[in-house]
PDB file of N, CA and C in Angstrom:
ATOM      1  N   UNK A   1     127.291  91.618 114.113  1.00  0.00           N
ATOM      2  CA  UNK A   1     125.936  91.856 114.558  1.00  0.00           C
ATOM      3  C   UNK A   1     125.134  92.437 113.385  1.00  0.00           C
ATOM      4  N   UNK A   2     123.991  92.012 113.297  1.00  0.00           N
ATOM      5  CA  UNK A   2     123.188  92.266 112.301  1.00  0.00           C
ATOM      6  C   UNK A   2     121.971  93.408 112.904  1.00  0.00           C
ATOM      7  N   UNK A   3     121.691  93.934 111.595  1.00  0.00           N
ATOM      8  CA  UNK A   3     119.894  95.025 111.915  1.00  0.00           C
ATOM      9  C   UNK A   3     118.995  94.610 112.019  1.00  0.00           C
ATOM     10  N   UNK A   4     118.143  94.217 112.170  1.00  0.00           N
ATOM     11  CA  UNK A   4     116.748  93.867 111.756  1.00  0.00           C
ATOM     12  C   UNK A   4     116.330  94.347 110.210  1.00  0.00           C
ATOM     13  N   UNK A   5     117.017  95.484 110.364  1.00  0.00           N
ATOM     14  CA  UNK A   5     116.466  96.042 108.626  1.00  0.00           C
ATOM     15  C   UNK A   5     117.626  94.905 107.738  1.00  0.00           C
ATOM     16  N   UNK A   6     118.825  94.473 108.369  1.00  0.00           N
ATOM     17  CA  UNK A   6     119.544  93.691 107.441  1.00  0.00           C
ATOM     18  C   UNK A   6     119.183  92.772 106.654  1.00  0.00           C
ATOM     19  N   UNK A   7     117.872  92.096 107.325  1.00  0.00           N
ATOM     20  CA  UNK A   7     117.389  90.856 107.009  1.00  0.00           C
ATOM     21  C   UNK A   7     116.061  91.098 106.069  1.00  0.00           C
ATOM     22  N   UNK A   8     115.751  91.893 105.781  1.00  0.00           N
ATOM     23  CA  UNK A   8     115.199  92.602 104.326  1.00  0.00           C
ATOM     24  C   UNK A   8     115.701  91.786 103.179  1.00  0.00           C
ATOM     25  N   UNK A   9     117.419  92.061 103.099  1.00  0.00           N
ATOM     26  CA  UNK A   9     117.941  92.336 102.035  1.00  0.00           C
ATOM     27  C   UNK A   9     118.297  90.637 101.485  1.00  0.00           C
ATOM     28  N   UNK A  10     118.302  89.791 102.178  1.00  0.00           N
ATOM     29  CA  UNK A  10     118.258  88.356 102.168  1.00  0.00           C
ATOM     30  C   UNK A  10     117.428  87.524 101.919  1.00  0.00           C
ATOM     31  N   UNK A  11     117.756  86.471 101.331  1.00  0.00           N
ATOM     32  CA  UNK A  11     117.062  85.390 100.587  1.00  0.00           C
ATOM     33  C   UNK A  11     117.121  84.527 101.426  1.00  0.00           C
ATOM     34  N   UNK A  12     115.726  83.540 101.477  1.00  0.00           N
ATOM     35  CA  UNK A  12     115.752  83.186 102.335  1.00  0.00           C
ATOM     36  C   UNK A  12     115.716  81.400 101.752  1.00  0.00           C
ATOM     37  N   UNK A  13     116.935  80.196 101.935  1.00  0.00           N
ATOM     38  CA  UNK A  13     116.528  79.123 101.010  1.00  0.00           C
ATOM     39  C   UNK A  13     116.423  78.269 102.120  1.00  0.00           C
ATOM     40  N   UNK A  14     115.780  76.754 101.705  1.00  0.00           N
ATOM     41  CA  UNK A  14     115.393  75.378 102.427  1.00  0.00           C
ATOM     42  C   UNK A  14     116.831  74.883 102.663  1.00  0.00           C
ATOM     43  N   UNK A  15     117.063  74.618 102.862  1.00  0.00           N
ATOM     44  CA  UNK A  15     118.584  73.296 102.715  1.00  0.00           C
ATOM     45  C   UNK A  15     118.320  72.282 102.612  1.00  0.00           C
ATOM     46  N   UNK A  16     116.690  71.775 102.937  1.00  0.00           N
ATOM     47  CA  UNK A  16     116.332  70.509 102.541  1.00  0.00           C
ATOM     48  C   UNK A  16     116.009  70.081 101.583  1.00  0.00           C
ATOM     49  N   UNK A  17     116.190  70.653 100.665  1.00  0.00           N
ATOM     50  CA  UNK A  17     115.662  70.940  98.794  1.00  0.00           C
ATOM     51  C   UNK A  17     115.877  71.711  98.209  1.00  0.00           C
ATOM     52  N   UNK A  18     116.945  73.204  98.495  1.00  0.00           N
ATOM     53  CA  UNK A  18     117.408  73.910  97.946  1.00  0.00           C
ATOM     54  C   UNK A  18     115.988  74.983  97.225  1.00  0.00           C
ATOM     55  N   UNK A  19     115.196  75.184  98.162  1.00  0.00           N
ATOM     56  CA  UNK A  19     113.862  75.700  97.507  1.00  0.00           C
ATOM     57  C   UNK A  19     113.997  77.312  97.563  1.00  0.00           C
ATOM     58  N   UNK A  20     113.850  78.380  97.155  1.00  0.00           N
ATOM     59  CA  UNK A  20     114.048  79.585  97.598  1.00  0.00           C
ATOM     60  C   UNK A  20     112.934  79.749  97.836  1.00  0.00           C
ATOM     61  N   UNK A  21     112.810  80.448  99.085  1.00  0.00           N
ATOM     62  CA  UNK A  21     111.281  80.905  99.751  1.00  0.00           C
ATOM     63  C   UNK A  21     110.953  82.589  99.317  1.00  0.00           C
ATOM     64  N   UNK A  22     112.030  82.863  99.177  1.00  0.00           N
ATOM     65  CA  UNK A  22     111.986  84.449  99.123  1.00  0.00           C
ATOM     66  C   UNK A  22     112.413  85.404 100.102  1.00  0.00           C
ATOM     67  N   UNK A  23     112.055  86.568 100.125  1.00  0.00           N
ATOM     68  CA  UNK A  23     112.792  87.671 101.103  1.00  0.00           C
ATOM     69  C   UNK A  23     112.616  87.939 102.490  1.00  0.00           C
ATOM     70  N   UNK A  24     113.080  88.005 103.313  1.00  0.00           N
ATOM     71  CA  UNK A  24     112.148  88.575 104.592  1.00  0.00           C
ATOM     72  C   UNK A  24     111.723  89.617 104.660  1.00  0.00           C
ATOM     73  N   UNK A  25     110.509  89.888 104.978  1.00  0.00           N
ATOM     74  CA  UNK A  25     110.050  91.145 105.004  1.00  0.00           C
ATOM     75  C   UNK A  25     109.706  91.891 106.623  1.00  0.00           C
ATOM     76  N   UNK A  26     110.066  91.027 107.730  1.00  0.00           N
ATOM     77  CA  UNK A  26     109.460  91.279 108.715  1.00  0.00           C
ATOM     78  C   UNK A  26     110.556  90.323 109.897  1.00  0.00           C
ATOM     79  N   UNK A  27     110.445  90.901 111.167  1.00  0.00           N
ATOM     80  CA  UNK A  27     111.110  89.581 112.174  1.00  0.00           C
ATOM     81  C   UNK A  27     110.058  89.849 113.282  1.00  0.00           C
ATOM     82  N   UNK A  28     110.098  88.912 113.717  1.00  0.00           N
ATOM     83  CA  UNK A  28     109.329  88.838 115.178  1.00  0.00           C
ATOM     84  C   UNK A  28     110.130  88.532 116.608  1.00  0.00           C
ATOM     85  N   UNK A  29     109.635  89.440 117.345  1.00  0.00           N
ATOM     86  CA  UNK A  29     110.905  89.801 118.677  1.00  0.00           C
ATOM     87  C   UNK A  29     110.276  89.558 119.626  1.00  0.00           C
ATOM     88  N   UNK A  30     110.484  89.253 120.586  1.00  0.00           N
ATOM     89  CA  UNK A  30     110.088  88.831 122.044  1.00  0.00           C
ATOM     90  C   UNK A  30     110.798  90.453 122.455  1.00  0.00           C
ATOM     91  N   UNK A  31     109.706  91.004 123.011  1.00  0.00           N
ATOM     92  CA  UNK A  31     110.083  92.543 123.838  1.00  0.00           C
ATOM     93  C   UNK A  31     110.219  92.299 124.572  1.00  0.00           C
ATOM     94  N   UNK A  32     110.075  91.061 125.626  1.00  0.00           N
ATOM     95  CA  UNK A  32     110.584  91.005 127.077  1.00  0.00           C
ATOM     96  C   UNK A  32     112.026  90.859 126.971  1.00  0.00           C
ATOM     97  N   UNK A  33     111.920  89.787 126.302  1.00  0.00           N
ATOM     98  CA  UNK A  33     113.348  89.309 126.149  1.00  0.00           C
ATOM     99  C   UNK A  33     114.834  89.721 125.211  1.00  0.00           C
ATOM    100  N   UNK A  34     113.931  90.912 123.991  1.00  0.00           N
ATOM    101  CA  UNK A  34     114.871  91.561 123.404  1.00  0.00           C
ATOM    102  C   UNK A  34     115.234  91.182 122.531  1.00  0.00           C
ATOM    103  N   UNK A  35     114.995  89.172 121.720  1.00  0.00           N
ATOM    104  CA  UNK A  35     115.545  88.032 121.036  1.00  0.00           C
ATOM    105  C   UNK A  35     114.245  88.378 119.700  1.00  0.00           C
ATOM    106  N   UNK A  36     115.175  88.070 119.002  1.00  0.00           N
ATOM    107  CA  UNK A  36     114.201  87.448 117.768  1.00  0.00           C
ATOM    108  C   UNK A  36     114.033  86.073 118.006  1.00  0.00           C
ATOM    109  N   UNK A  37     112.097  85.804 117.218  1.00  0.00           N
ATOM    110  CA  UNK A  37     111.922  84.578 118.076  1.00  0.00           C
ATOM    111  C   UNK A  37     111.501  83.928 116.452  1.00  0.00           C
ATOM    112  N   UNK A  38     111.389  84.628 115.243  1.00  0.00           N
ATOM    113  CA  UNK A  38     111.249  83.958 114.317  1.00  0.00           C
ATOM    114  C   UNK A  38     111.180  85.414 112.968  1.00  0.00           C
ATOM    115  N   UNK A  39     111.389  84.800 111.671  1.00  0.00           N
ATOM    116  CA  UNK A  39     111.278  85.515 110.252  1.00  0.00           C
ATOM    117  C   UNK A  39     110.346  85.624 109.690  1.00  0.00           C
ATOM    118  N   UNK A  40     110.017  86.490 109.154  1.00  0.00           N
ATOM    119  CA  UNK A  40     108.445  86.330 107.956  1.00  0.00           C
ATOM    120  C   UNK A  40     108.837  86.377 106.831  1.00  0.00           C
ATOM    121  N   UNK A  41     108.464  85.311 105.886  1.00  0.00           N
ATOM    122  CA  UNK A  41     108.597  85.792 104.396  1.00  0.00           C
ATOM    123  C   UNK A  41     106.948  85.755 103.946  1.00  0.00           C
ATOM    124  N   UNK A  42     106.784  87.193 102.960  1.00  0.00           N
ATOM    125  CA  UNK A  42     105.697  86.976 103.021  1.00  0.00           C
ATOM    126  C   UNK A  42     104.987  86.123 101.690  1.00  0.00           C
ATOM    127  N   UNK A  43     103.782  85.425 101.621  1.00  0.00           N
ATOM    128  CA  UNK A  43     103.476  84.642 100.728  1.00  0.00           C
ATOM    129  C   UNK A  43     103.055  84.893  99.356  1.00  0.00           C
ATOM    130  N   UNK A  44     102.946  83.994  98.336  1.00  0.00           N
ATOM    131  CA  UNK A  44     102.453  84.609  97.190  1.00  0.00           C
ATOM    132  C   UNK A  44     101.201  85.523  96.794  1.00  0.00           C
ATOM    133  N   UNK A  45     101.135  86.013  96.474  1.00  0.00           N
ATOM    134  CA  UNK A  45      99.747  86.543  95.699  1.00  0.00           C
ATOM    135  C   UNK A  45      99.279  85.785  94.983  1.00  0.00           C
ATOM    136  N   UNK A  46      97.421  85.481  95.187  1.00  0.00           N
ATOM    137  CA  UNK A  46      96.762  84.205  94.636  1.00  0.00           C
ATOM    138  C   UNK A  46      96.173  84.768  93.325  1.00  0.00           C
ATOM    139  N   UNK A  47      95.471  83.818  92.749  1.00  0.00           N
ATOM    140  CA  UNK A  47      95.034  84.279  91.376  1.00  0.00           C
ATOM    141  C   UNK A  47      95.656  85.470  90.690  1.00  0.00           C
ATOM    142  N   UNK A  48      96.545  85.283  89.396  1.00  0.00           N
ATOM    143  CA  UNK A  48      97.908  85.542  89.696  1.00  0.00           C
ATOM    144  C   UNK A  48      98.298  87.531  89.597  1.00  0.00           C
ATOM    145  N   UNK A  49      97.935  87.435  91.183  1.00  0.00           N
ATOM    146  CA  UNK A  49      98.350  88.309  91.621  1.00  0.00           C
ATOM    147  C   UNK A  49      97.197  89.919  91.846  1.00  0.00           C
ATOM    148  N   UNK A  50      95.917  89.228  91.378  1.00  0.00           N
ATOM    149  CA  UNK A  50      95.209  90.142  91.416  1.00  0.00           C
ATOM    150  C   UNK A  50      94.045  90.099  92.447  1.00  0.00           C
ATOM    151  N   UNK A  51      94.159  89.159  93.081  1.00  0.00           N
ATOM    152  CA  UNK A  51      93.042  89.358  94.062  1.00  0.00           C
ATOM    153  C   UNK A  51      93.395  88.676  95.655  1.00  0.00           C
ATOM    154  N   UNK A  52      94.213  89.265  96.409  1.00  0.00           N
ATOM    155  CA  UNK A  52      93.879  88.709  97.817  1.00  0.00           C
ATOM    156  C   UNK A  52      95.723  88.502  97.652  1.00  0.00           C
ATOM    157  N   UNK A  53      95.920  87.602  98.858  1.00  0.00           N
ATOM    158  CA  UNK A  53      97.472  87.736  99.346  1.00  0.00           C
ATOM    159  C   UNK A  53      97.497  86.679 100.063  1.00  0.00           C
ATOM    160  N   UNK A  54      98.554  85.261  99.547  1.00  0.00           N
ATOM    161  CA  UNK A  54      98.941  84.207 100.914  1.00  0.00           C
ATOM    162  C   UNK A  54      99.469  84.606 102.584  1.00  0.00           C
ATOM    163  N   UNK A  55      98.712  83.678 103.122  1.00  0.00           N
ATOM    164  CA  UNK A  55      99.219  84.126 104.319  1.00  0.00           C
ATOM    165  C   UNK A  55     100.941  84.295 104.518  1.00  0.00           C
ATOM    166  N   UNK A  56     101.447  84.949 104.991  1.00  0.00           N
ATOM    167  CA  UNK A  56     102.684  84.588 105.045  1.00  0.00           C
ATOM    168  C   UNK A  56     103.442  83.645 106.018  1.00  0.00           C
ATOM    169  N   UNK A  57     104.707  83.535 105.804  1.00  0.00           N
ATOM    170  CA  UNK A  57     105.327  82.104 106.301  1.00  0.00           C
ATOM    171  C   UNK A  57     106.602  82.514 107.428  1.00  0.00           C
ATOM    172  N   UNK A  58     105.922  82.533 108.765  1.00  0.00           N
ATOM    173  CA  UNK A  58     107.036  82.527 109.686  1.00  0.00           C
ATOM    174  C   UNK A  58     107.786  81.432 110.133  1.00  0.00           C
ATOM    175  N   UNK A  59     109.294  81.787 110.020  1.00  0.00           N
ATOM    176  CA  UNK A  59     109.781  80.450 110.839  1.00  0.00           C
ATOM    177  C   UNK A  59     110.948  80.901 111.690  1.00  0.00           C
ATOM    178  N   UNK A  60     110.111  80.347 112.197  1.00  0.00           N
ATOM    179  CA  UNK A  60     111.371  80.119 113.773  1.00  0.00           C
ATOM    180  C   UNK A  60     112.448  80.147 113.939  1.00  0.00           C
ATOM    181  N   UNK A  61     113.106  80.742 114.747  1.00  0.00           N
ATOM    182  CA  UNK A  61     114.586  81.157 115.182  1.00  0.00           C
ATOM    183  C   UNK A  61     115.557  80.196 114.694  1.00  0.00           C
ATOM    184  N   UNK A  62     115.113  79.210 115.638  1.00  0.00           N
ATOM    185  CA  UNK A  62     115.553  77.328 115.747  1.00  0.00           C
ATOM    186  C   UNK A  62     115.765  76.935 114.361  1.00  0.00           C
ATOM    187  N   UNK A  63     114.880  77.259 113.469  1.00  0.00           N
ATOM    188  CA  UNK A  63     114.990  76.691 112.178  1.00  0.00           C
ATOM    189  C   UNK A  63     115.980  77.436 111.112  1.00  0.00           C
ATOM    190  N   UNK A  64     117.039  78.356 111.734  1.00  0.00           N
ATOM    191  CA  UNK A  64     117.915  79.093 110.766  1.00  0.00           C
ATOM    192  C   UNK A  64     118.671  78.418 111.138  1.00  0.00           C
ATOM    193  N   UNK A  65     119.795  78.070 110.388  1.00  0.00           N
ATOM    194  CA  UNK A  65     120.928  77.040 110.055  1.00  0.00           C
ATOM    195  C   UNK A  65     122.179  77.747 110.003  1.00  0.00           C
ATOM    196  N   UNK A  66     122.113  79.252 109.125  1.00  0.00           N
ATOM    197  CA  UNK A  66     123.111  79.970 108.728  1.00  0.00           C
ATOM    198  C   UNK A  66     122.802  80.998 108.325  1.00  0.00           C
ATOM    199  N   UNK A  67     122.961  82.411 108.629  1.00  0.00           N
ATOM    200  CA  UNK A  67     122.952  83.943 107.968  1.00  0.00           C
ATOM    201  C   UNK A  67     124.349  83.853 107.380  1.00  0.00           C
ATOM    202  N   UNK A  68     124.457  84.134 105.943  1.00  0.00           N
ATOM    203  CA  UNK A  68     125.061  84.762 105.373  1.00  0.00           C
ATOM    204  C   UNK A  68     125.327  86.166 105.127  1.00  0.00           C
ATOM    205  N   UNK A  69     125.639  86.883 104.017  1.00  0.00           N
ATOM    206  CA  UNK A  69     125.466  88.206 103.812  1.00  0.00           C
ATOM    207  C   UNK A  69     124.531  88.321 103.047  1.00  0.00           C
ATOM    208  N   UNK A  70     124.117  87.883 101.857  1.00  0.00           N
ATOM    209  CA  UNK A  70     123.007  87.536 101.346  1.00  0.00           C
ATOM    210  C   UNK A  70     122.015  86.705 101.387  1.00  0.00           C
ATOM    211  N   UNK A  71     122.446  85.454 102.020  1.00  0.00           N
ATOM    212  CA  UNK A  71     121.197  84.754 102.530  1.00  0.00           C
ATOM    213  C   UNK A  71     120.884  84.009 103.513  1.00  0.00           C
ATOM    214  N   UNK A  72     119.806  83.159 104.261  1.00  0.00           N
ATOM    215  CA  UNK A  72     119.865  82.574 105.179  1.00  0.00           C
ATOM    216  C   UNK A  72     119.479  81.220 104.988  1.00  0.00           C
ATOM    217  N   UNK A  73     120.478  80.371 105.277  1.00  0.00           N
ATOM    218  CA  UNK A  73     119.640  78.884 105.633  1.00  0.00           C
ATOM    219  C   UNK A  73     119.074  78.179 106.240  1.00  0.00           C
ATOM    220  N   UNK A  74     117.948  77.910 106.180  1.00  0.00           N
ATOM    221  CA  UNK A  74     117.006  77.413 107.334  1.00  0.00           C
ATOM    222  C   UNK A  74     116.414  75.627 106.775  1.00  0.00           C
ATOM    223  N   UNK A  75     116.514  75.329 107.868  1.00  0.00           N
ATOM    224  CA  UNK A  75     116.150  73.802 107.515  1.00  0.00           C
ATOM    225  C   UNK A  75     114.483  73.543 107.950  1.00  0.00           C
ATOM    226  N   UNK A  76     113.849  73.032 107.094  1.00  0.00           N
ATOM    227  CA  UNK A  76     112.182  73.156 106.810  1.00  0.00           C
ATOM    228  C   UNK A  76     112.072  72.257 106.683  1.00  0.00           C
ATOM    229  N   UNK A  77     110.725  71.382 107.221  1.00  0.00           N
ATOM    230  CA  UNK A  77     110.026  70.030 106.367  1.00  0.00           C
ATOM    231  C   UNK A  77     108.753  70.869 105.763  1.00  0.00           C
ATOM    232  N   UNK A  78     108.289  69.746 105.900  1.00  0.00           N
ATOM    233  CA  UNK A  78     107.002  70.082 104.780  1.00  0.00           C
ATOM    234  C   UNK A  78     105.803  70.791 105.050  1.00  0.00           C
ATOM    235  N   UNK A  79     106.107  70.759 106.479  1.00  0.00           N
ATOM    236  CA  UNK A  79     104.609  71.194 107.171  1.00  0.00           C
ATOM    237  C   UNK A  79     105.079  72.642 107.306  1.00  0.00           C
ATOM    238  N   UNK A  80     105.900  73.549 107.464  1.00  0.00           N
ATOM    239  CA  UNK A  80     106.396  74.735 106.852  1.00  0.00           C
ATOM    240  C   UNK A  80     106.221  75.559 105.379  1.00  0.00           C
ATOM    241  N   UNK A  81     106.083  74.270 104.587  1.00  0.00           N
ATOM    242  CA  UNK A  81     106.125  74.779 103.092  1.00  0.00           C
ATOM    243  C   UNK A  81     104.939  74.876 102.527  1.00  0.00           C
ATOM    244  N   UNK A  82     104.211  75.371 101.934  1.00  0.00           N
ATOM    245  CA  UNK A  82     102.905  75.443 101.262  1.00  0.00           C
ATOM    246  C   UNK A  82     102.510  75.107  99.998  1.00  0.00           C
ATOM    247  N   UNK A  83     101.767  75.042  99.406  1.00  0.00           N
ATOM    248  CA  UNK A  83     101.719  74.269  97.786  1.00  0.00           C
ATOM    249  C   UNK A  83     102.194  75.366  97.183  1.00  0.00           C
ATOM    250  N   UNK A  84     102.301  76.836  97.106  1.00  0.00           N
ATOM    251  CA  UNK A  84     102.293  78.102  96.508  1.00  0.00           C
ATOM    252  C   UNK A  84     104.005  77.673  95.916  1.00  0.00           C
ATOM    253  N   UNK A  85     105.137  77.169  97.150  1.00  0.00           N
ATOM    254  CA  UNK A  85     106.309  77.076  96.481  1.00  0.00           C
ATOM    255  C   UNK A  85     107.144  75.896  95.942  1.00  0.00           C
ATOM    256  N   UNK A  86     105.294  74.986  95.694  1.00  0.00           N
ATOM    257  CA  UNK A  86     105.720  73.689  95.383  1.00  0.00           C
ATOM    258  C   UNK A  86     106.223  73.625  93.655  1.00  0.00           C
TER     259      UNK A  86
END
């Protein structure tokens, strides 16, 4: 069984291209239900890095493939991915 804070510490990659998205910084929980219902990684910083912040990139429960100890695999198409980690 994992923390919620566990998933901090993990990388988060595509399996459909081997893309690294980056860290999670956040999960999103259904309080009725007690479940995590998806991950946040959050997005790049635009103009580089000095003015403003990408939205960040949640994905869905459904779309994790595998937690490791260090990382998670999640299977993504394109409409998930943004030009930032093209």
């Amino acid at each position: 069984m994992n923390r919620t804070s566990d998933f901090r510490e993990k990388e988060v990659i595509n399996i459909k291209d081997g893309r690294r998205l980056g860290f999670v910084c956040d999960v999103e929980i259904n309080l009725e239900s007690g479940k995590i219902e998806a991950i946040v990684i959050p997005g790049g910083r635009s103009w580089f890095g000095f003015v403003g912040k990408d939205d960040e990139y949640v994905i869905p429960w459904d779309r994790i493939k595998k937690i490791g100890e260090d990382i998670i695999l999640v299977d993504l198409d394109d409409r998930f991915i943004r030009k930032h980690f093209d």
